[in-house]
C-alpha atoms as a PDB file:
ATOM      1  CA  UNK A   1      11.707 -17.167 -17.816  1.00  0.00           C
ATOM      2  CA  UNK A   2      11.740 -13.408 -16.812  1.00  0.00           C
ATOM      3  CA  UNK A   3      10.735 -13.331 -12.679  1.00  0.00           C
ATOM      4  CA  UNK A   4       7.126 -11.917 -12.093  1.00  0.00           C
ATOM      5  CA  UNK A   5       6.977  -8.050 -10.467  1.00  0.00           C
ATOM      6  CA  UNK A   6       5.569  -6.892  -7.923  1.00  0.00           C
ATOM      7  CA  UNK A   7       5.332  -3.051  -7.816  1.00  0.00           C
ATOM      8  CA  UNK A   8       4.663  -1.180  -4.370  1.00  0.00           C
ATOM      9  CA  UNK A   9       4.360   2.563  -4.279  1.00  0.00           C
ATOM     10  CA  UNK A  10       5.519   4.096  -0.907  1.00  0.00           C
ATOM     11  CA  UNK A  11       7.973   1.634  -0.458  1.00  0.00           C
ATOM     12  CA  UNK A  12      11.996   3.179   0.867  1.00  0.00           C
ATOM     13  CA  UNK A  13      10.778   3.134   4.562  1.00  0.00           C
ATOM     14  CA  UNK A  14       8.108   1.300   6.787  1.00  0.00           C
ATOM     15  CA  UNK A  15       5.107  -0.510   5.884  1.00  0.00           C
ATOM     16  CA  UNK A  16       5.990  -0.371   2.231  1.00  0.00           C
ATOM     17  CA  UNK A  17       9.570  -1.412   2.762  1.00  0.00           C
ATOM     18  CA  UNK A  18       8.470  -4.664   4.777  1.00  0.00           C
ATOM     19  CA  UNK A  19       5.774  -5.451   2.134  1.00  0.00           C
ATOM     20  CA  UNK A  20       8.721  -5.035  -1.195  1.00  0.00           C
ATOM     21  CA  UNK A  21      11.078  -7.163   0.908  1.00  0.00           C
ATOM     22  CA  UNK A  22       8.482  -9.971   1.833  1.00  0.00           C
ATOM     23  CA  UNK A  23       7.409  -9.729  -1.741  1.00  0.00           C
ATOM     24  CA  UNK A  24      11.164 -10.032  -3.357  1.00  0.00           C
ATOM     25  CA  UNK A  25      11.458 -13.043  -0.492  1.00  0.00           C
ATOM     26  CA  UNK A  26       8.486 -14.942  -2.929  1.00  0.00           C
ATOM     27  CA  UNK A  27      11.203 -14.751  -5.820  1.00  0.00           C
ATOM     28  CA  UNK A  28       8.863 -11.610  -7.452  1.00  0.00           C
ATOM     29  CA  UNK A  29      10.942  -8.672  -9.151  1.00  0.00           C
ATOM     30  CA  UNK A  30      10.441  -6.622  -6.558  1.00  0.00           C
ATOM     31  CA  UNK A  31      10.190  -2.781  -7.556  1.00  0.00           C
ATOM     32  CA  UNK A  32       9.686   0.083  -5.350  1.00  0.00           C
ATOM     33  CA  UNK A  33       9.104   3.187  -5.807  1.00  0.00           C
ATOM     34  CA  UNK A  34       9.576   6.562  -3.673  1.00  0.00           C
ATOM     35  CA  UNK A  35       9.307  10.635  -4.043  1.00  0.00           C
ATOM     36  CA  UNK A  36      12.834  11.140  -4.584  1.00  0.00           C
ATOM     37  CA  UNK A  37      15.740  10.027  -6.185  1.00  0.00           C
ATOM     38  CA  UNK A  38      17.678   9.387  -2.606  1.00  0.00           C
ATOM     39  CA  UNK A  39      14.264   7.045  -1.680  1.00  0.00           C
ATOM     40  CA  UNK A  40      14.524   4.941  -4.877  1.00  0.00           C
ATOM     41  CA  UNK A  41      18.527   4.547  -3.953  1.00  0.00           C
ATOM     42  CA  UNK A  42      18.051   3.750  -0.495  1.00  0.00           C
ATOM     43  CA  UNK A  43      15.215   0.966  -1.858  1.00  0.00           C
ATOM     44  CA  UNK A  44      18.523  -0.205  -4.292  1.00  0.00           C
ATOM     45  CA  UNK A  45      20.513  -0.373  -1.328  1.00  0.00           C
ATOM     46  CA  UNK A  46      17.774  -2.992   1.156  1.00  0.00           C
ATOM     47  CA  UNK A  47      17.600  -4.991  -1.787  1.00  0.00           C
ATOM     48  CA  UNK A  48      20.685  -5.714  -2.164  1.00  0.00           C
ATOM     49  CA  UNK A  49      21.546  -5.784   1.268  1.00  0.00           C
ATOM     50  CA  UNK A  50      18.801  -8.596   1.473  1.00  0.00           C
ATOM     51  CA  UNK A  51      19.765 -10.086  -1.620  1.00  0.00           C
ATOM     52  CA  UNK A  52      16.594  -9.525  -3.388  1.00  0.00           C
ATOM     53  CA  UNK A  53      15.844  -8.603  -7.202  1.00  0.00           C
ATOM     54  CA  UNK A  54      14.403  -5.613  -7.739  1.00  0.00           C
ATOM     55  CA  UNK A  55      14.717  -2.176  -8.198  1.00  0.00           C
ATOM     56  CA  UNK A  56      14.030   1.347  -6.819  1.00  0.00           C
ATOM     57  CA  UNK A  57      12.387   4.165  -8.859  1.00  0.00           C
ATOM     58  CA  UNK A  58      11.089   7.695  -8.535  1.00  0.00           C
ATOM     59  CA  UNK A  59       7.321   8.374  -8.556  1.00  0.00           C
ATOM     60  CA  UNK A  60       5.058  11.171  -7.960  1.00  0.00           C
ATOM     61  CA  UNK A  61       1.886   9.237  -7.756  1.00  0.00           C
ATOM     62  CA  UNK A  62      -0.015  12.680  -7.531  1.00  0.00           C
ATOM     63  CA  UNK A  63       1.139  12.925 -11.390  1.00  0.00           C
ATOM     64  CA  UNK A  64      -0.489  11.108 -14.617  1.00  0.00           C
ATOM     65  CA  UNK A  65       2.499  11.430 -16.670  1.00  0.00           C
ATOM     66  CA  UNK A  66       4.572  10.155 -13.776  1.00  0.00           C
ATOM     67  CA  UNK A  67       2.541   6.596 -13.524  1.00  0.00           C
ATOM     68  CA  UNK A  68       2.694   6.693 -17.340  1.00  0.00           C
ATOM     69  CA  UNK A  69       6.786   7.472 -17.444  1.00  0.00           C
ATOM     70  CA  UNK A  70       7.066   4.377 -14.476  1.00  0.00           C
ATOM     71  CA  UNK A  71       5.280   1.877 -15.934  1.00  0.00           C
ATOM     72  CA  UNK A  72       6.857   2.467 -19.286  1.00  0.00           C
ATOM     73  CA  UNK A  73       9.999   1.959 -17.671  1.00  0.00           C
ATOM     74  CA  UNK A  74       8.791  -1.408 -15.619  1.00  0.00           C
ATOM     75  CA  UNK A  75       8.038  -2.798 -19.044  1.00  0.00           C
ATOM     76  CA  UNK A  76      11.350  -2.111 -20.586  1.00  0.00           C
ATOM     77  CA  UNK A  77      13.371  -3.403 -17.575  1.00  0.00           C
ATOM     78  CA  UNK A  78      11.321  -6.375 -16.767  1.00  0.00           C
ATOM     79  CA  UNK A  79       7.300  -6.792 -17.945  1.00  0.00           C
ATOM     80  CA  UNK A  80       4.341  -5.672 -16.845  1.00  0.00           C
ATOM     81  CA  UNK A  81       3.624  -5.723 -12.756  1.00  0.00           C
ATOM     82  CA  UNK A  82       1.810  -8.540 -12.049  1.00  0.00           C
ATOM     83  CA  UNK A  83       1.263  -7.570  -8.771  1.00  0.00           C
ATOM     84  CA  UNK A  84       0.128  -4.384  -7.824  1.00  0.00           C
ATOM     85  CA  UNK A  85       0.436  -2.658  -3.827  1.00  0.00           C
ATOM     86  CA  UNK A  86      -0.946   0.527  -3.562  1.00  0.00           C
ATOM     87  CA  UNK A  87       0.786   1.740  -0.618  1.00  0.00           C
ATOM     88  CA  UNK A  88       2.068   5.423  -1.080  1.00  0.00           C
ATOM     89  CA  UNK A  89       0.263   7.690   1.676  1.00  0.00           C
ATOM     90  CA  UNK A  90       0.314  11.043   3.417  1.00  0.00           C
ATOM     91  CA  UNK A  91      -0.600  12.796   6.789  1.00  0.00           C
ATOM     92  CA  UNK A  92      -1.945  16.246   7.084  1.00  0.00           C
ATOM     93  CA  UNK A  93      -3.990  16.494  10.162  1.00  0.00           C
ATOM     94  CA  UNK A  94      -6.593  19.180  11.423  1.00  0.00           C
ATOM     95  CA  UNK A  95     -10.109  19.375  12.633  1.00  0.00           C
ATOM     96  CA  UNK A  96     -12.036  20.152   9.838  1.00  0.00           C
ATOM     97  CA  UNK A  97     -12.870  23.747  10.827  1.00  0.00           C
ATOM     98  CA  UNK A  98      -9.290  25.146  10.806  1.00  0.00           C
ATOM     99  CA  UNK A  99      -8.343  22.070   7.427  1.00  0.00           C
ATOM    100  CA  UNK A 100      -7.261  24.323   4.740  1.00  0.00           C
ATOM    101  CA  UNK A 101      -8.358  23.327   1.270  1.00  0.00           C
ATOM    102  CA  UNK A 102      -4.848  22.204   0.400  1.00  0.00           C
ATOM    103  CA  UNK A 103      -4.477  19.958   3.435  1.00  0.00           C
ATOM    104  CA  UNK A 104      -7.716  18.380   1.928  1.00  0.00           C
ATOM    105  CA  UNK A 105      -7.076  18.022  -1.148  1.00  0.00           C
ATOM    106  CA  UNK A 106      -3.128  16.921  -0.971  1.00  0.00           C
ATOM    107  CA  UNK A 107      -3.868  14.010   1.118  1.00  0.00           C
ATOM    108  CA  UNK A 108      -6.995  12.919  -1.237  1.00  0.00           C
ATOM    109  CA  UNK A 109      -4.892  13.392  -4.215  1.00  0.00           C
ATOM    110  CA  UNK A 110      -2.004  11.467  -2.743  1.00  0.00           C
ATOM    111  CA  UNK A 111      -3.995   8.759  -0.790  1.00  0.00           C
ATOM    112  CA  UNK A 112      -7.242   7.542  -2.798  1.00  0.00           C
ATOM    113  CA  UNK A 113      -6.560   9.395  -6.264  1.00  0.00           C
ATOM    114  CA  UNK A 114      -3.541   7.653  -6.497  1.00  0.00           C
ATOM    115  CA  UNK A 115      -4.733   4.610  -6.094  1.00  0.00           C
ATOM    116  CA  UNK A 116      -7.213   4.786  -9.275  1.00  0.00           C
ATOM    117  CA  UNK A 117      -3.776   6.091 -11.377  1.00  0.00           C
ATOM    118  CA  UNK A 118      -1.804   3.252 -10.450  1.00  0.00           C
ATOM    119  CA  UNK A 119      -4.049   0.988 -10.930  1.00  0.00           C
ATOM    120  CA  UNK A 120      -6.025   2.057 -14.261  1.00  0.00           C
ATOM    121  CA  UNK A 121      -2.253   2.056 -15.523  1.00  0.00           C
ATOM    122  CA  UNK A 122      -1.559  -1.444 -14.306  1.00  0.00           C
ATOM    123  CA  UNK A 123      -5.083  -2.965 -15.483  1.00  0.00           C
ATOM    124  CA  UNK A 124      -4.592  -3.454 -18.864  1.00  0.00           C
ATOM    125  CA  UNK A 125      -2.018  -5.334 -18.695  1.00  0.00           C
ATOM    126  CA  UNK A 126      -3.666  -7.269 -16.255  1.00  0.00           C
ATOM    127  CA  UNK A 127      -6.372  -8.269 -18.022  1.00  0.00           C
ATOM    128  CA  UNK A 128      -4.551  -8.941 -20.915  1.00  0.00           C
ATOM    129  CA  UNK A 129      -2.979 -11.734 -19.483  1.00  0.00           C
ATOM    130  CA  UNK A 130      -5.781 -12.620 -17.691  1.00  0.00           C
ATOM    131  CA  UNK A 131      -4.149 -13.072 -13.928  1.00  0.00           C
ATOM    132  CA  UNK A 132      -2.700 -10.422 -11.526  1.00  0.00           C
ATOM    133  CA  UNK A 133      -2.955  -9.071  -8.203  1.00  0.00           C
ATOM    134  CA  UNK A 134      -3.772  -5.777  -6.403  1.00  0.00           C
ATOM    135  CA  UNK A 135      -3.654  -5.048  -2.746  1.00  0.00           C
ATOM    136  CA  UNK A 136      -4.847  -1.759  -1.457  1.00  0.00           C
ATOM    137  CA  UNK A 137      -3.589  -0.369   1.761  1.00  0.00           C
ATOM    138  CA  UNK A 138      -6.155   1.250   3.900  1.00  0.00           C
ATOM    139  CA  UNK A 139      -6.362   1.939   7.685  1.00  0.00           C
ATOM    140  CA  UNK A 140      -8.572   0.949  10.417  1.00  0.00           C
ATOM    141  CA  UNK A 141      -9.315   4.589  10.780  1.00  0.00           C
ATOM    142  CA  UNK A 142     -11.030   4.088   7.753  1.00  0.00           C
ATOM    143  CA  UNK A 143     -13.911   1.962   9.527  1.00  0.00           C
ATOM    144  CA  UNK A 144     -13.625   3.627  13.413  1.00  0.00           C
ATOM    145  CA  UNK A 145     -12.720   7.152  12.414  1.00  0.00           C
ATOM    146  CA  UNK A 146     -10.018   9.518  13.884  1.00  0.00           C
ATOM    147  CA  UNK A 147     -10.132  13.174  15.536  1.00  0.00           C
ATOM    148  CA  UNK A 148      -8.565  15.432  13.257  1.00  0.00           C
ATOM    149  CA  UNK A 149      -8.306  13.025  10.368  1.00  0.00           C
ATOM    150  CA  UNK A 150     -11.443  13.302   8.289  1.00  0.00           C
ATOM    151  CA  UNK A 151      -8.998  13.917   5.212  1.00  0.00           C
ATOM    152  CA  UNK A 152      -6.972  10.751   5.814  1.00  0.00           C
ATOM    153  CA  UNK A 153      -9.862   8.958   7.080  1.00  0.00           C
ATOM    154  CA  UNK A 154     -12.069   9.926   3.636  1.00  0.00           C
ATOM    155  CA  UNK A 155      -9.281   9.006   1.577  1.00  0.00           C
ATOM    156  CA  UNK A 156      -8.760   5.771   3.332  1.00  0.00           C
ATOM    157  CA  UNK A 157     -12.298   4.571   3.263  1.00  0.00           C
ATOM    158  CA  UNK A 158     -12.138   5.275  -0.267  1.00  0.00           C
ATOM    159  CA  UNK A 159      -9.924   2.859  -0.827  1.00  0.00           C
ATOM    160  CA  UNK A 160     -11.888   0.207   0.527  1.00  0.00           C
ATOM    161  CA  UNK A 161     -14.953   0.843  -1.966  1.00  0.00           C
ATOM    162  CA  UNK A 162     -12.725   1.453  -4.731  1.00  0.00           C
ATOM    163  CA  UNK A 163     -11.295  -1.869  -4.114  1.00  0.00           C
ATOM    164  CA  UNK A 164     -14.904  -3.792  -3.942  1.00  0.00           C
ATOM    165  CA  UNK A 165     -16.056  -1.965  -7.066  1.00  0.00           C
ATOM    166  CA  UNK A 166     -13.013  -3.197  -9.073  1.00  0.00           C
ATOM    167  CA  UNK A 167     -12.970  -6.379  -7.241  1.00  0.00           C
ATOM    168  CA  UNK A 168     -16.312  -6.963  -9.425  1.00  0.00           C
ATOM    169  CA  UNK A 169     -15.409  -5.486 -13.014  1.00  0.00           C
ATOM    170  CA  UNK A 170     -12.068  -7.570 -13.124  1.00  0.00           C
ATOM    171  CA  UNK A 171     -13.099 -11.403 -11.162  1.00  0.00           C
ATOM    172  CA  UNK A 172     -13.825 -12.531 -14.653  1.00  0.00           C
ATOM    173  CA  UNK A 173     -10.196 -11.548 -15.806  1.00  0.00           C
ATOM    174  CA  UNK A 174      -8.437 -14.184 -13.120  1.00  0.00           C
ATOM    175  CA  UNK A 175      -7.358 -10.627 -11.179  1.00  0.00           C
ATOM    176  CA  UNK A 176      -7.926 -10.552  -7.632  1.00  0.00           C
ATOM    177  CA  UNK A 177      -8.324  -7.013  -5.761  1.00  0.00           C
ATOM    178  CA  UNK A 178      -8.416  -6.663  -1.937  1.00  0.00           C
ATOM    179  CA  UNK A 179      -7.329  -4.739   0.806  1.00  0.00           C
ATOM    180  CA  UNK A 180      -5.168  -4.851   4.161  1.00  0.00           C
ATOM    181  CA  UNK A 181      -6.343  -2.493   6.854  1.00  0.00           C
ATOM    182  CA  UNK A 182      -3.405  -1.877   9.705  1.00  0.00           C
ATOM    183  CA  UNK A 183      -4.019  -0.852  12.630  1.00  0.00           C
ATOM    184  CA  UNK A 184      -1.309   0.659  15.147  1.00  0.00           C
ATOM    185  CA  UNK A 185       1.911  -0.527  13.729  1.00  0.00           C
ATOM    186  CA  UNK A 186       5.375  -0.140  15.045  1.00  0.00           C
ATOM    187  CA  UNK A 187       7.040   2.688  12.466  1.00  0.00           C
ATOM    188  CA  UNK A 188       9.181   5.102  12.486  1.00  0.00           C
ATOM    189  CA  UNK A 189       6.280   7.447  12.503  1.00  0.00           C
ATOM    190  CA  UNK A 190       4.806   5.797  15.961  1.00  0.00           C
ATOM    191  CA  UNK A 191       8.584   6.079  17.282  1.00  0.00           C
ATOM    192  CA  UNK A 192       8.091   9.660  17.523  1.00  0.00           C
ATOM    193  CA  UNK A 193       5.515   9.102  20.208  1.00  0.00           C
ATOM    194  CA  UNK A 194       6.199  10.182  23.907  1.00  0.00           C
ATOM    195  CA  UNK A 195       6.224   6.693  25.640  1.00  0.00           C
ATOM    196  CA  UNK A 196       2.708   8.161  27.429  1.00  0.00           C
ATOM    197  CA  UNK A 197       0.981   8.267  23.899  1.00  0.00           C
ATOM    198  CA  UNK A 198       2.123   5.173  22.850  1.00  0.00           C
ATOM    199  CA  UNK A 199       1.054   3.639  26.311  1.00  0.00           C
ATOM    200  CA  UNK A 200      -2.485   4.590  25.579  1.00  0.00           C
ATOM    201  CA  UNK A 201      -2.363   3.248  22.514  1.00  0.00           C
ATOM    202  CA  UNK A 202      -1.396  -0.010  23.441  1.00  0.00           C
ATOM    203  CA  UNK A 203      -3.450   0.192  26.054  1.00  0.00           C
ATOM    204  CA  UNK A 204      -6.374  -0.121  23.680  1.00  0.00           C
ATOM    205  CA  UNK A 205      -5.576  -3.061  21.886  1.00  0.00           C
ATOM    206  CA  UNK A 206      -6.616  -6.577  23.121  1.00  0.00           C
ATOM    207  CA  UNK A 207      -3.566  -8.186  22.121  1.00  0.00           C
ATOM    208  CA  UNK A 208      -1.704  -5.515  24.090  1.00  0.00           C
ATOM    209  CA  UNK A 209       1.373  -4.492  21.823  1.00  0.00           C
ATOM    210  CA  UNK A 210       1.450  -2.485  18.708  1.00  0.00           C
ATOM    211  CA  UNK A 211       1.874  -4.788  14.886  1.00  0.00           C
ATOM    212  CA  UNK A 212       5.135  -4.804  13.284  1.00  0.00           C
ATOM    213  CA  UNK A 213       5.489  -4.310   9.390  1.00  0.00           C
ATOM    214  CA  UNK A 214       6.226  -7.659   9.179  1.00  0.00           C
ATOM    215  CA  UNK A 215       2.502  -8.402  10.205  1.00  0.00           C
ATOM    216  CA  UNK A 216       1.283  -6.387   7.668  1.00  0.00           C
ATOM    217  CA  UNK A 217       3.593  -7.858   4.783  1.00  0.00           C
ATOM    218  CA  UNK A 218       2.510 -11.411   6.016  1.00  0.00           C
ATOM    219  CA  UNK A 219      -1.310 -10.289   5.030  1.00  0.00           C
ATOM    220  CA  UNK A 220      -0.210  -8.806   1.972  1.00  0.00           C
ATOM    221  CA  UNK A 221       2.161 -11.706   0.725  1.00  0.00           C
ATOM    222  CA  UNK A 222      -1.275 -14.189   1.489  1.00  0.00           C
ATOM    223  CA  UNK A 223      -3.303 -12.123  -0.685  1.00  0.00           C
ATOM    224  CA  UNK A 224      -1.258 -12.256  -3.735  1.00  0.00           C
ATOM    225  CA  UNK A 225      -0.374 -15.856  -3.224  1.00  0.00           C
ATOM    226  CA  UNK A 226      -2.100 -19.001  -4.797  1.00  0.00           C
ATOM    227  CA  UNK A 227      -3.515 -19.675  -1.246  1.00  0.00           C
ATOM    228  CA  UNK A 228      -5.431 -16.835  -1.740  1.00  0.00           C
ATOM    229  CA  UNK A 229      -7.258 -17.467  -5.376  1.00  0.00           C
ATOM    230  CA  UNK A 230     -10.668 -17.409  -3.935  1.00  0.00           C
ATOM    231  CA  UNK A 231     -10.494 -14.157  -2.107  1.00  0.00           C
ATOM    232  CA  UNK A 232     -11.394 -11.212  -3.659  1.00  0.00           C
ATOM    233  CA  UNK A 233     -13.134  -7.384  -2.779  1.00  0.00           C
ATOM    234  CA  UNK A 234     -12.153  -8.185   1.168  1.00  0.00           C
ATOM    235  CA  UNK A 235     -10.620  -6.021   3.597  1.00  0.00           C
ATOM    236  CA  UNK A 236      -7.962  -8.223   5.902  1.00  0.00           C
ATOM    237  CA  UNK A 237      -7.931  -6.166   9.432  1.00  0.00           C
ATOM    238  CA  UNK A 238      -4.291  -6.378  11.206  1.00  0.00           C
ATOM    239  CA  UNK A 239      -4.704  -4.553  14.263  1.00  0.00           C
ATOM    240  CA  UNK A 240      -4.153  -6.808  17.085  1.00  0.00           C
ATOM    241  CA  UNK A 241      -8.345  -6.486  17.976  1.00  0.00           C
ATOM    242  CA  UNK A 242      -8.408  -2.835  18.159  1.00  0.00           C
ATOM    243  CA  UNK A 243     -11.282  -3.105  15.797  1.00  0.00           C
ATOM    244  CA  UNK A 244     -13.750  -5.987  14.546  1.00  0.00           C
ATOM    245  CA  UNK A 245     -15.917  -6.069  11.232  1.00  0.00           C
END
């Protein structure tokens, strides 16, 4: 029998690469995808150093014809994606009075827009078989708000109605749909912190330390397993207390 996939968008560095490894770990087909050609090697290159199955590819998930060309190619390699991460995301912060419209509409298009192409292209198949999985990755800015991020923070709340809308068309097709909302989390992108900001982040979580990736991938490999059948349009906080639904 051909392995299961599991396809996760965003996934050569970070949150996405922790989530594709954890995922490969299950025994899924684990394919990743990034912007470039370099990403989708370096993705080859982890998965092989960790001994998984899988592969990198290029995607521009702003681009129809570029979810169409990917999935097209999942099918011929392996099958259809049974599971599907939407994790592919951008930053372009400003307060909203100096945003320009192309700081607006980049991280929309790239964040929550996305997120409807991947999926819509994924669902079919989905439903033809009657099972599958999707996990949406949000924020908790998406709930508490953030200065300077009403871009992101649109996008990201997005996500989380998108996800309870579908959650409803597809329960009766055996597909499951939620989301996992991190909160601070230990990237490469938080590295860049002076150790003053990242102090006063820390300093506002209960738990007192900043999530790894691998706390995130642990929500996300739940969600897609059998553990998790009954679950569905729910958004699974990770952020160590910094904020309670």
């Amino acid at each position: 029998m051909s392995r299961q996939v599991a396809l996760v968008t965003g996934a050569s560095r970070g949150i996405g690469k922790a989530i594709l490894h954890a995922l490969g770990a299950q025994g899924f087909e684990a394919v990743g995808t990034a912007t470039t050609e370099e990403g989708a090697d370096s993705i080859d290159t982890g998965l092989a150093k960790a001994n998984l199955n899988g592969k990198g590819l290029k995607l521009d998930v702003t681009q129809t014809e570029s979810v169409t060309a990917l999935l097209e190619e999942i099918r011929s390699r392996f099958s259809a994606p049974y599971i599907l991460v939407n994790n592919a995301a951008v930053t372009q912060d400003n307060l909203l009075v100096r945003m320009k419209e192309q700081e607006w509409h980049t991280v929309i298009d790239t964040n929550l827009s996305s997120v409807y192409r991947l999926t819509r292209a994924c669902l079919r198949d989905m439903m033809k078989k009657r099972s599958g999985r999707i996990v949406n990755i949000t924020s908790v800015t998406a709930l508490s708000g953030n200065l300077g991020q009403a871009n992101y923070v649109a996008a990201k709340a997005g996500v989380i109605g998108f996800t309870k809308c579908l959650a409803l068309e597809v329960a009766s097709r055996g597909i499951t749909v939620n989301a996992v909302a991190p909160g601070f989390i230990d990237t490469d992108m938080t590295a860049k912190l002076g150790e003053a900001q990242r102090t006063n982040l820390v300093e506002k979580i209960p738990l007192g330390q900043m999530g790894s990736v691998q706390d995130v991938a642990h929500a996300v490999s739940f969600l897609v397993s059998s553990g998790a059948r009954y679950i569905t349009g729910e958004t699974i906080h990770v952020n160590g207390g910094l904020y309670m639904s």
